[in-house]
PDB file of N, CA and C in Angstrom:
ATOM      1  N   UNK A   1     -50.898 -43.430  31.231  1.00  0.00           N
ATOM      2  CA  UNK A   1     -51.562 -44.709  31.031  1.00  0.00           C
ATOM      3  C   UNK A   1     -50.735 -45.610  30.126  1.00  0.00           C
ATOM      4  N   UNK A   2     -49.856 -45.304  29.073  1.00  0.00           N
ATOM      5  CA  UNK A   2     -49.321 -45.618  28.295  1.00  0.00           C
ATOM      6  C   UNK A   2     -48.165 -46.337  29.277  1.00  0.00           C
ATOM      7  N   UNK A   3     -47.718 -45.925  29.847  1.00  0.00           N
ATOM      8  CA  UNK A   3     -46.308 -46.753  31.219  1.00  0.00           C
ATOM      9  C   UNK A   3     -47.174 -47.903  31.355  1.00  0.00           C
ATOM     10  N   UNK A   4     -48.150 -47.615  31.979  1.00  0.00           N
ATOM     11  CA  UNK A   4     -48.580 -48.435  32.885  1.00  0.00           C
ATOM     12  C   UNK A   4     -48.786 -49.873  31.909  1.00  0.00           C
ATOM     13  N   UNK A   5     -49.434 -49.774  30.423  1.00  0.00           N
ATOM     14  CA  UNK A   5     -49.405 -51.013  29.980  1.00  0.00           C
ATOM     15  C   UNK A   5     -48.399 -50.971  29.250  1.00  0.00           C
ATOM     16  N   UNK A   6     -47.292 -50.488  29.206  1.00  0.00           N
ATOM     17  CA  UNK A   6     -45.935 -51.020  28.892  1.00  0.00           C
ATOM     18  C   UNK A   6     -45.324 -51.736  30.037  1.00  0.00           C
ATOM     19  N   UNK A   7     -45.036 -51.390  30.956  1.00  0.00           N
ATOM     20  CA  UNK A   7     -45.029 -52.277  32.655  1.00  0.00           C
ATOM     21  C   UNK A   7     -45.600 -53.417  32.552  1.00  0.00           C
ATOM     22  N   UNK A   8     -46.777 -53.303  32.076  1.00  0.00           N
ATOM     23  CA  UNK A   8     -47.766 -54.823  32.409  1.00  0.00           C
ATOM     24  C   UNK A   8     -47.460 -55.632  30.990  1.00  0.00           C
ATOM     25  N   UNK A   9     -46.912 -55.120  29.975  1.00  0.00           N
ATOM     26  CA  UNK A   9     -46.654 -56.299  28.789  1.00  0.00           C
ATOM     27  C   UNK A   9     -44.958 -56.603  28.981  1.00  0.00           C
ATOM     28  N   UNK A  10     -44.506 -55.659  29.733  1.00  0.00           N
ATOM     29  CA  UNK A  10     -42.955 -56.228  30.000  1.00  0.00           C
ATOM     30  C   UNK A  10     -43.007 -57.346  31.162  1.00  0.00           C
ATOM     31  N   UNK A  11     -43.781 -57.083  32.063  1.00  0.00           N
ATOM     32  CA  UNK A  11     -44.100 -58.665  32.951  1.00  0.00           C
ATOM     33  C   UNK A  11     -44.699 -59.667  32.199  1.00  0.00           C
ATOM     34  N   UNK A  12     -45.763 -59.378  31.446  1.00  0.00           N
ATOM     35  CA  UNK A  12     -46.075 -60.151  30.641  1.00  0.00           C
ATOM     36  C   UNK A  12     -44.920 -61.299  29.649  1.00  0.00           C
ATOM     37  N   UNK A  13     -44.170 -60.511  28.899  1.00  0.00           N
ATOM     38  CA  UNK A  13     -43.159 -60.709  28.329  1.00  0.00           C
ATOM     39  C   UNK A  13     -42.331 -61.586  29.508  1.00  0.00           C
ATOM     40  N   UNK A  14     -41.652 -61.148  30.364  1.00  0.00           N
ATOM     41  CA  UNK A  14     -40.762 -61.587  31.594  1.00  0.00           C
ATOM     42  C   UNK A  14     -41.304 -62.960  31.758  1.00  0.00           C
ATOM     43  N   UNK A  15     -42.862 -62.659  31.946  1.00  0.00           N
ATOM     44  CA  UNK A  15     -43.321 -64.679  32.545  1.00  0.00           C
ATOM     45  C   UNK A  15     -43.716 -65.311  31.672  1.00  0.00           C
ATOM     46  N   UNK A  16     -43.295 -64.900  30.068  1.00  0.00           N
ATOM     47  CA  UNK A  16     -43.512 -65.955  29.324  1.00  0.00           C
ATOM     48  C   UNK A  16     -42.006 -66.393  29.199  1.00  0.00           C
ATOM     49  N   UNK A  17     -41.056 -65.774  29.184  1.00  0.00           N
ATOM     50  CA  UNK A  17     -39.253 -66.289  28.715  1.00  0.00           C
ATOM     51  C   UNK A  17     -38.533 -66.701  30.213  1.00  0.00           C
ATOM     52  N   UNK A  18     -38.891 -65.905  31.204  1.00  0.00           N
ATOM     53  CA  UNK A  18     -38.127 -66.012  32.156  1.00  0.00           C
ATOM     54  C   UNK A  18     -38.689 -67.476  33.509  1.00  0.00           C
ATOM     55  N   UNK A  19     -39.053 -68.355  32.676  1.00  0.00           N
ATOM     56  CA  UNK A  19     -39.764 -69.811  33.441  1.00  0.00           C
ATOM     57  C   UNK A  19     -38.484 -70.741  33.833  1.00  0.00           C
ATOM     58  N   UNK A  20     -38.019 -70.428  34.528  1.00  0.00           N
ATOM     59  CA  UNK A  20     -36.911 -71.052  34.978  1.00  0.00           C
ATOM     60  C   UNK A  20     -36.836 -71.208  36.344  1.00  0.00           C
ATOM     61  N   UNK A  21     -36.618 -70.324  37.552  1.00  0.00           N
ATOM     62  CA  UNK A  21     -36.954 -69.991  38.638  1.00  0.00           C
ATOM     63  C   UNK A  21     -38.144 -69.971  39.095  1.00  0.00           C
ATOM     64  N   UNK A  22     -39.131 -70.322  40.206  1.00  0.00           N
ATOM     65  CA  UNK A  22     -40.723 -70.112  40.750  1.00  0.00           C
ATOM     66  C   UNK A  22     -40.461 -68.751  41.237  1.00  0.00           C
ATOM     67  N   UNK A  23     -39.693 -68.122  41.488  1.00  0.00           N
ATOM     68  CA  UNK A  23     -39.010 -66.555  42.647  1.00  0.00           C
ATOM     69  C   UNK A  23     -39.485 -65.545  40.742  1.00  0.00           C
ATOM     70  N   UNK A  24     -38.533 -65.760  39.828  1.00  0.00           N
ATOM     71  CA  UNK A  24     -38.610 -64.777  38.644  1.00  0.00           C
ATOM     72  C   UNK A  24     -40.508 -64.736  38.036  1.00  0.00           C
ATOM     73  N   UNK A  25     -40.716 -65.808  38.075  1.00  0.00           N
ATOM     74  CA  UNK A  25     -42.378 -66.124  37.830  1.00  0.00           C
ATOM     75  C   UNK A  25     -43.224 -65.176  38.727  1.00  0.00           C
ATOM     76  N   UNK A  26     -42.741 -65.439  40.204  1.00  0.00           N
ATOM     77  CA  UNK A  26     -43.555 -64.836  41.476  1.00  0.00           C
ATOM     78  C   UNK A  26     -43.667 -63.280  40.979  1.00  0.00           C
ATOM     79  N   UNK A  27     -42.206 -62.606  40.700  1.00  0.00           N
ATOM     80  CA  UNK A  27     -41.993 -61.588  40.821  1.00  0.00           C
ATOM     81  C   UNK A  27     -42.765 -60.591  39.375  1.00  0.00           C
ATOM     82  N   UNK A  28     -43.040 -61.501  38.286  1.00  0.00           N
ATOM     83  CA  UNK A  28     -43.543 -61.189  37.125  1.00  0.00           C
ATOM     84  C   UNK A  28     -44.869 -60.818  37.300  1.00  0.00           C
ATOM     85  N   UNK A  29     -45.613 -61.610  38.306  1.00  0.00           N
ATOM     86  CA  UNK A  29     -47.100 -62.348  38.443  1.00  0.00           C
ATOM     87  C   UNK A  29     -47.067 -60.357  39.416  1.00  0.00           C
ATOM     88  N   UNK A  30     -46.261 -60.477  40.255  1.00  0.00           N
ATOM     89  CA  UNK A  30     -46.413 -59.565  41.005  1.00  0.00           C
ATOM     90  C   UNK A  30     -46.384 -57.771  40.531  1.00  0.00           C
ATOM     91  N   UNK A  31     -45.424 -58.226  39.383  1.00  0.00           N
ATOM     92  CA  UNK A  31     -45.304 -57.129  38.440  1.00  0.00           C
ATOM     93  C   UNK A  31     -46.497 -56.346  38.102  1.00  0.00           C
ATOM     94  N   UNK A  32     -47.067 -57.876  37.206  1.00  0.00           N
ATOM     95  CA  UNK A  32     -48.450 -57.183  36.644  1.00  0.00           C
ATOM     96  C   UNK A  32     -49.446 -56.874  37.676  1.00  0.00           C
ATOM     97  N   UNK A  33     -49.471 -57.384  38.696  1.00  0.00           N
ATOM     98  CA  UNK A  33     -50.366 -56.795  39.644  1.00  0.00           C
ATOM     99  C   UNK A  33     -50.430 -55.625  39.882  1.00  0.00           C
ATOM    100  N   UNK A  34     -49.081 -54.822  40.124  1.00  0.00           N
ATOM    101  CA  UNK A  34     -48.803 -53.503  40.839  1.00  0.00           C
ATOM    102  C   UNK A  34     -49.245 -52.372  39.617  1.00  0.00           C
ATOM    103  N   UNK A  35     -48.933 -53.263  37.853  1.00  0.00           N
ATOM    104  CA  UNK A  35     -49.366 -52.669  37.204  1.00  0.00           C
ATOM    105  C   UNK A  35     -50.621 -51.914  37.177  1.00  0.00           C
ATOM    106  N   UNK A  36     -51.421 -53.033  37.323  1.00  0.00           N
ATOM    107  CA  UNK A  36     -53.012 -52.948  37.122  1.00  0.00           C
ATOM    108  C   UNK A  36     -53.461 -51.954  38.351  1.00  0.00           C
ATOM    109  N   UNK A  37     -52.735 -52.007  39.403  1.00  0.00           N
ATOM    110  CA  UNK A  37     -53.162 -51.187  40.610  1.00  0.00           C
ATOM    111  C   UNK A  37     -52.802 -49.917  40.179  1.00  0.00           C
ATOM    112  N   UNK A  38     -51.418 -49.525  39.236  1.00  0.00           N
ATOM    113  CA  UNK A  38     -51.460 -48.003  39.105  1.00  0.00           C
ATOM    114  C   UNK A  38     -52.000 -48.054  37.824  1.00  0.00           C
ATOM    115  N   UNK A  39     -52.764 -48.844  37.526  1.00  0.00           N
ATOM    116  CA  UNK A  39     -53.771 -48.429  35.900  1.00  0.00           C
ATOM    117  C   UNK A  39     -55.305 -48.057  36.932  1.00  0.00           C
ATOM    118  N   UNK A  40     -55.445 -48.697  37.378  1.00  0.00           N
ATOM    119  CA  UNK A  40     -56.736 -48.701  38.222  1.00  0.00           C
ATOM    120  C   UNK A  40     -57.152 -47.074  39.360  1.00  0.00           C
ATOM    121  N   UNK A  41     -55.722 -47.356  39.485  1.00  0.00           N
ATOM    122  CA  UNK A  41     -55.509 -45.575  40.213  1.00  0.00           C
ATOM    123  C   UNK A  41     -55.692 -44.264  39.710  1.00  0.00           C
ATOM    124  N   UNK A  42     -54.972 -44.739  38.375  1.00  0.00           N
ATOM    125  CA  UNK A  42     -54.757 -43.203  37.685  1.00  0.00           C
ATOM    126  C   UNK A  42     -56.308 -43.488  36.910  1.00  0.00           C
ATOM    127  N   UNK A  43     -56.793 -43.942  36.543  1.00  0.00           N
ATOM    128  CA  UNK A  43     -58.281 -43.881  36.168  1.00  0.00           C
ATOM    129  C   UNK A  43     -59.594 -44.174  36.747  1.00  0.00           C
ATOM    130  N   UNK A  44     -60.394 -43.257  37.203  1.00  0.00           N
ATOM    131  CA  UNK A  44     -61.255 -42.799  37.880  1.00  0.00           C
ATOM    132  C   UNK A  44     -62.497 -43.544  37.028  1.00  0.00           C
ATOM    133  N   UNK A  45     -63.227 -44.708  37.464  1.00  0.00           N
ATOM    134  CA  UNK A  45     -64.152 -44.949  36.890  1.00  0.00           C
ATOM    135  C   UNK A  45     -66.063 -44.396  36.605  1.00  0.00           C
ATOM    136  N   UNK A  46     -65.995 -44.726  35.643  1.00  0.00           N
ATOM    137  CA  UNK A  46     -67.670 -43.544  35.340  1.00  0.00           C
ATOM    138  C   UNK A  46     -68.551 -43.993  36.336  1.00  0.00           C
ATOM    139  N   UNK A  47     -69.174 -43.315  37.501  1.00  0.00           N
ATOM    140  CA  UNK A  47     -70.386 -44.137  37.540  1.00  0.00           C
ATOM    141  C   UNK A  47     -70.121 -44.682  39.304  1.00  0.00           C
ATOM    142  N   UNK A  48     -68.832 -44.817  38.925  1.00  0.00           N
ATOM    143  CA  UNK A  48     -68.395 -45.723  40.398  1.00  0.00           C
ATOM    144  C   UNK A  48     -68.376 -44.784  41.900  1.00  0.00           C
ATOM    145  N   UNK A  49     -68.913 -45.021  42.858  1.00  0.00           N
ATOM    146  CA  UNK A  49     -68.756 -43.428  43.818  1.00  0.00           C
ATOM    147  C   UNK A  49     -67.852 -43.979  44.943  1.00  0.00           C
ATOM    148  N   UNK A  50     -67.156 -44.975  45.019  1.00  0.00           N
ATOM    149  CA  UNK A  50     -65.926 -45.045  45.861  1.00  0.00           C
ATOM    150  C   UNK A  50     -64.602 -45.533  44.997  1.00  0.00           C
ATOM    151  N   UNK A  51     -63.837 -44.776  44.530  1.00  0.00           N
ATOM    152  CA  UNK A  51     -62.879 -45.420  43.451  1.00  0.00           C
ATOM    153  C   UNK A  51     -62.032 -45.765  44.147  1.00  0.00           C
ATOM    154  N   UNK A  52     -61.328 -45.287  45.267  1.00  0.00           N
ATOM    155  CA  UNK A  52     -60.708 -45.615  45.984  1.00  0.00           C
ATOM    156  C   UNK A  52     -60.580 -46.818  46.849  1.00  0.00           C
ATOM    157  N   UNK A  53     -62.150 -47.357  47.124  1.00  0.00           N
ATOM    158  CA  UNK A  53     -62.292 -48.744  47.775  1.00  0.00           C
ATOM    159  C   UNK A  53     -61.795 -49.581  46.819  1.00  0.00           C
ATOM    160  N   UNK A  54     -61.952 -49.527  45.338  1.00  0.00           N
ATOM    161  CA  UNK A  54     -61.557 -50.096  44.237  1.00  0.00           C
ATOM    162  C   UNK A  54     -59.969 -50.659  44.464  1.00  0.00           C
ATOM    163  N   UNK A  55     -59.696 -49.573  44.336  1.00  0.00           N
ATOM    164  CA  UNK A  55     -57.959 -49.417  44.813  1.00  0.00           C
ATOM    165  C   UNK A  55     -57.403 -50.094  46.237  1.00  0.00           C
ATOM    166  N   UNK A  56     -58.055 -50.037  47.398  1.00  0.00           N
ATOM    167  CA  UNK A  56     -57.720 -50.553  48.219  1.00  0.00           C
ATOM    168  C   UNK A  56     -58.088 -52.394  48.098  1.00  0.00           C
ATOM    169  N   UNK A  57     -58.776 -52.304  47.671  1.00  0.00           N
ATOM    170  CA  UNK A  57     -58.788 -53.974  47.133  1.00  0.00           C
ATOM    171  C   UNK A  57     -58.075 -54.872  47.064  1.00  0.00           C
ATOM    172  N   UNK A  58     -58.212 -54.168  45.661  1.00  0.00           N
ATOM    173  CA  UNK A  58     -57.088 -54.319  44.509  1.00  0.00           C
ATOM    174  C   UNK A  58     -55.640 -54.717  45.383  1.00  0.00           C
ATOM    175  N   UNK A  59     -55.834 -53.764  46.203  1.00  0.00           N
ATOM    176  CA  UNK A  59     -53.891 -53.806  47.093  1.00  0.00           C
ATOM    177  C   UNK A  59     -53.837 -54.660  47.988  1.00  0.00           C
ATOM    178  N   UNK A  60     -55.097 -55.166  48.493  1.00  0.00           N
ATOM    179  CA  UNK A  60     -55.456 -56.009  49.751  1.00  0.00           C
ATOM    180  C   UNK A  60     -55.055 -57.694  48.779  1.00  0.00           C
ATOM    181  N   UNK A  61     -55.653 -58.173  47.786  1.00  0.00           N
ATOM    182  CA  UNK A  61     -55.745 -58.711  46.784  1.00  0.00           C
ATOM    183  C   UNK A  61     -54.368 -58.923  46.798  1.00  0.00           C
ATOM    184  N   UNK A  62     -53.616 -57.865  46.027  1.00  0.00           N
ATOM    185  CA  UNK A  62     -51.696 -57.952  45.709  1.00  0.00           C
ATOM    186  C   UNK A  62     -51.211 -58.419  46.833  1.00  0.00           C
ATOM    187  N   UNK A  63     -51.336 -57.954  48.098  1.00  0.00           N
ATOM    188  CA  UNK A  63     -50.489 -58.552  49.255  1.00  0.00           C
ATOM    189  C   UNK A  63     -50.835 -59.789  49.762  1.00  0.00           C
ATOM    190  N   UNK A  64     -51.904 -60.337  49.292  1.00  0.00           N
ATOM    191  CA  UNK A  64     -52.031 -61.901  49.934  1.00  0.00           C
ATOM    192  C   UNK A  64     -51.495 -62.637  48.629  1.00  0.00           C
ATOM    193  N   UNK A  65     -51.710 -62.254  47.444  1.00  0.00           N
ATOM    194  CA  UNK A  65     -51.023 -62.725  46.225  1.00  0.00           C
ATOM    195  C   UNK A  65     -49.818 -63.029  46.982  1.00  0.00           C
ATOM    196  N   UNK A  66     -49.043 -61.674  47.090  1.00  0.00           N
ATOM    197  CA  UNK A  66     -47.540 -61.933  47.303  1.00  0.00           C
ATOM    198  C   UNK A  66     -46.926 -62.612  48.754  1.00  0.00           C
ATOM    199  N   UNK A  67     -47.818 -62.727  49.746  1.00  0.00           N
ATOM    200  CA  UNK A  67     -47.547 -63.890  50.566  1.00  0.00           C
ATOM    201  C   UNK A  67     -48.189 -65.115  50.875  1.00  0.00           C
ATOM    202  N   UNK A  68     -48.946 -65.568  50.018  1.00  0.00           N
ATOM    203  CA  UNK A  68     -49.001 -66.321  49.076  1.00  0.00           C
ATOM    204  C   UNK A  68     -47.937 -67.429  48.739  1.00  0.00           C
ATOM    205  N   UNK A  69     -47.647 -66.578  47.995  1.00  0.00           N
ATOM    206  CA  UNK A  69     -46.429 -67.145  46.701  1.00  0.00           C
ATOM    207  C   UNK A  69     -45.030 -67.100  47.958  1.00  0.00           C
ATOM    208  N   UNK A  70     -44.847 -66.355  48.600  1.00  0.00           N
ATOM    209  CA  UNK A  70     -43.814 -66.740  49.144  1.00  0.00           C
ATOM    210  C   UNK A  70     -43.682 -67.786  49.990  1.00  0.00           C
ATOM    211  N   UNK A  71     -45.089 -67.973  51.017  1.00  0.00           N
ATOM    212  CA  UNK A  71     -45.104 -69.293  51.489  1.00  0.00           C
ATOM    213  C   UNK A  71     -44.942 -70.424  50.679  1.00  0.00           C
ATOM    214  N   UNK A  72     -46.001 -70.382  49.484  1.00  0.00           N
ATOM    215  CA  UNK A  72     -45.510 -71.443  48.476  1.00  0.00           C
ATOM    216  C   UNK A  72     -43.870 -71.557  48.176  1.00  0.00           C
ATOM    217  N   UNK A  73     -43.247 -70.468  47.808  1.00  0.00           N
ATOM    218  CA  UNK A  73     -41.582 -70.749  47.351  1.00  0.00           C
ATOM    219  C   UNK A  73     -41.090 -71.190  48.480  1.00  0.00           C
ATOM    220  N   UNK A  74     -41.617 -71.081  49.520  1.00  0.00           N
ATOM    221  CA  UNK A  74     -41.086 -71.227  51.047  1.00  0.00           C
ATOM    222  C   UNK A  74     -40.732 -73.353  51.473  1.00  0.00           C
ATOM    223  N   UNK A  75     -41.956 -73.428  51.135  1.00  0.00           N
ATOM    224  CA  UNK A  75     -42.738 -74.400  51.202  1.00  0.00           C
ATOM    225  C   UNK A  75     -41.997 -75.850  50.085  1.00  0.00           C
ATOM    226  N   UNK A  76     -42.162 -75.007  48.693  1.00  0.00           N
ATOM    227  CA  UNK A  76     -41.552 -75.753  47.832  1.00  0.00           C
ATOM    228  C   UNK A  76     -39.938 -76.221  47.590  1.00  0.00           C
ATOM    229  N   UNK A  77     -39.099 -75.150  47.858  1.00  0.00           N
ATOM    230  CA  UNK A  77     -37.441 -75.108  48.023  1.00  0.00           C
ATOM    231  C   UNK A  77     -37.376 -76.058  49.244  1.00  0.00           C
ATOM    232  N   UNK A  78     -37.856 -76.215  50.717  1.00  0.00           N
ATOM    233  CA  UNK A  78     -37.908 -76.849  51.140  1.00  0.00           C
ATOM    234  C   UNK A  78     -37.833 -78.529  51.155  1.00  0.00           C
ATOM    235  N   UNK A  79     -38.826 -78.875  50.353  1.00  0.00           N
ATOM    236  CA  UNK A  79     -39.598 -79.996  49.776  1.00  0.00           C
ATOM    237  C   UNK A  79     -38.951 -80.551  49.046  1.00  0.00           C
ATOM    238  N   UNK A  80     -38.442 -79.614  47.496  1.00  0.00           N
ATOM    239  CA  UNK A  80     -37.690 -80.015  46.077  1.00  0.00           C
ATOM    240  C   UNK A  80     -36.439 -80.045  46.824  1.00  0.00           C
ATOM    241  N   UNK A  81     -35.848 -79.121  47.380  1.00  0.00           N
ATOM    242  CA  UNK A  81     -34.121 -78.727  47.334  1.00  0.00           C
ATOM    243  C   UNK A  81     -33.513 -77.258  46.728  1.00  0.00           C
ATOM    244  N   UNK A  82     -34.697 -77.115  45.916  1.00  0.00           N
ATOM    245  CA  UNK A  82     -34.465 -75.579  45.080  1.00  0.00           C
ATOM    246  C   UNK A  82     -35.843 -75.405  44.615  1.00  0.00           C
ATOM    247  N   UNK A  83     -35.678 -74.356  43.942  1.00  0.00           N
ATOM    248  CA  UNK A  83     -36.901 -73.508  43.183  1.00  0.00           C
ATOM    249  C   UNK A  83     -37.262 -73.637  41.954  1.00  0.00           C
ATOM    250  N   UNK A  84     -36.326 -74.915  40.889  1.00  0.00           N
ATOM    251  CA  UNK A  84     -36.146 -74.421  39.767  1.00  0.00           C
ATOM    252  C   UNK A  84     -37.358 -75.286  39.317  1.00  0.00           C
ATOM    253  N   UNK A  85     -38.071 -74.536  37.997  1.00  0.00           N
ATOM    254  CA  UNK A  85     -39.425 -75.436  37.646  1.00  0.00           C
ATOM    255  C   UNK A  85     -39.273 -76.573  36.913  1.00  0.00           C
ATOM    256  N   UNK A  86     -38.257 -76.768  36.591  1.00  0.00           N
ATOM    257  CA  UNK A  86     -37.871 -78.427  36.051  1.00  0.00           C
ATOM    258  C   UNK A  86     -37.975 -79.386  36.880  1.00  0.00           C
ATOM    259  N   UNK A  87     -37.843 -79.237  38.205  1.00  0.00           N
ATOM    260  CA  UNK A  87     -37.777 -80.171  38.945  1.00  0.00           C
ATOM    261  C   UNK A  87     -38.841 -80.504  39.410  1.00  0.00           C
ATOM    262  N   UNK A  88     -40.162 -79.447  39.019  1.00  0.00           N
ATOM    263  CA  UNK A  88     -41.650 -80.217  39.786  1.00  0.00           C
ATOM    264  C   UNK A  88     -42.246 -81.029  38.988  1.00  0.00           C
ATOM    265  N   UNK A  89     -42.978 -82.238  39.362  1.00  0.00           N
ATOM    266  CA  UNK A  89     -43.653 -83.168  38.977  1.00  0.00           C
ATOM    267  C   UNK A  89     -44.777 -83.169  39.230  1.00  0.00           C
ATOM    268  N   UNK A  90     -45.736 -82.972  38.390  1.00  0.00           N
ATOM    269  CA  UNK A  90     -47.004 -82.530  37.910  1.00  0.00           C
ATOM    270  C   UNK A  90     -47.864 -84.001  38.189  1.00  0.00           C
ATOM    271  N   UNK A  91     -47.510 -84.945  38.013  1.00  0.00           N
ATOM    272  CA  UNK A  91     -48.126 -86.434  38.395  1.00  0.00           C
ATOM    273  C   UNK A  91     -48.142 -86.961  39.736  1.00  0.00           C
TER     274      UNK A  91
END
């Protein structure tokens, strides 16, 4: 259990310094996801009688996250010229 939220504060960490690229952000965002899915895995909740539907969710959840975000980077590099987050305009 101890990995698992070291994993999720090193993405953490990653998408607070590494804001430069929308792709390094994506991949951070995605980080902590996969985290939480093997925190969610390896612990069996009290009470709950399908833990596993939990888990499949959870993963159903991560993969539209992550295509998602790629249509968006898809979408945006297109549009801007590149990916880099300086160049979007919020107005």
């Amino acid at each position: 259990m101890t990995t698992v939220m070291v994993v999720f504060f090193i993405a953490l960490v990653g998408l607070g310094l590494s804001q430069v690229h929308l792709l390094s952000v994506l991949l951070c965002l995605e980080m902590m996801m996969v985290a939480l899915y093997l925190g969610l895995g390896m612990v069996a909740l009290p009470g709950f009688e399908y833990p596993l539907m939990l888990a499949l969710v959870l993963l159903t959840f991560s993969a539209c996250e992550a295509s998602s975000g790629l249509a968006l980077l898809v979408l945006i590099s297109r549009s801007h010229g590149s990916d880099l987050l300086k160049v979007f305009n919020l107005s």
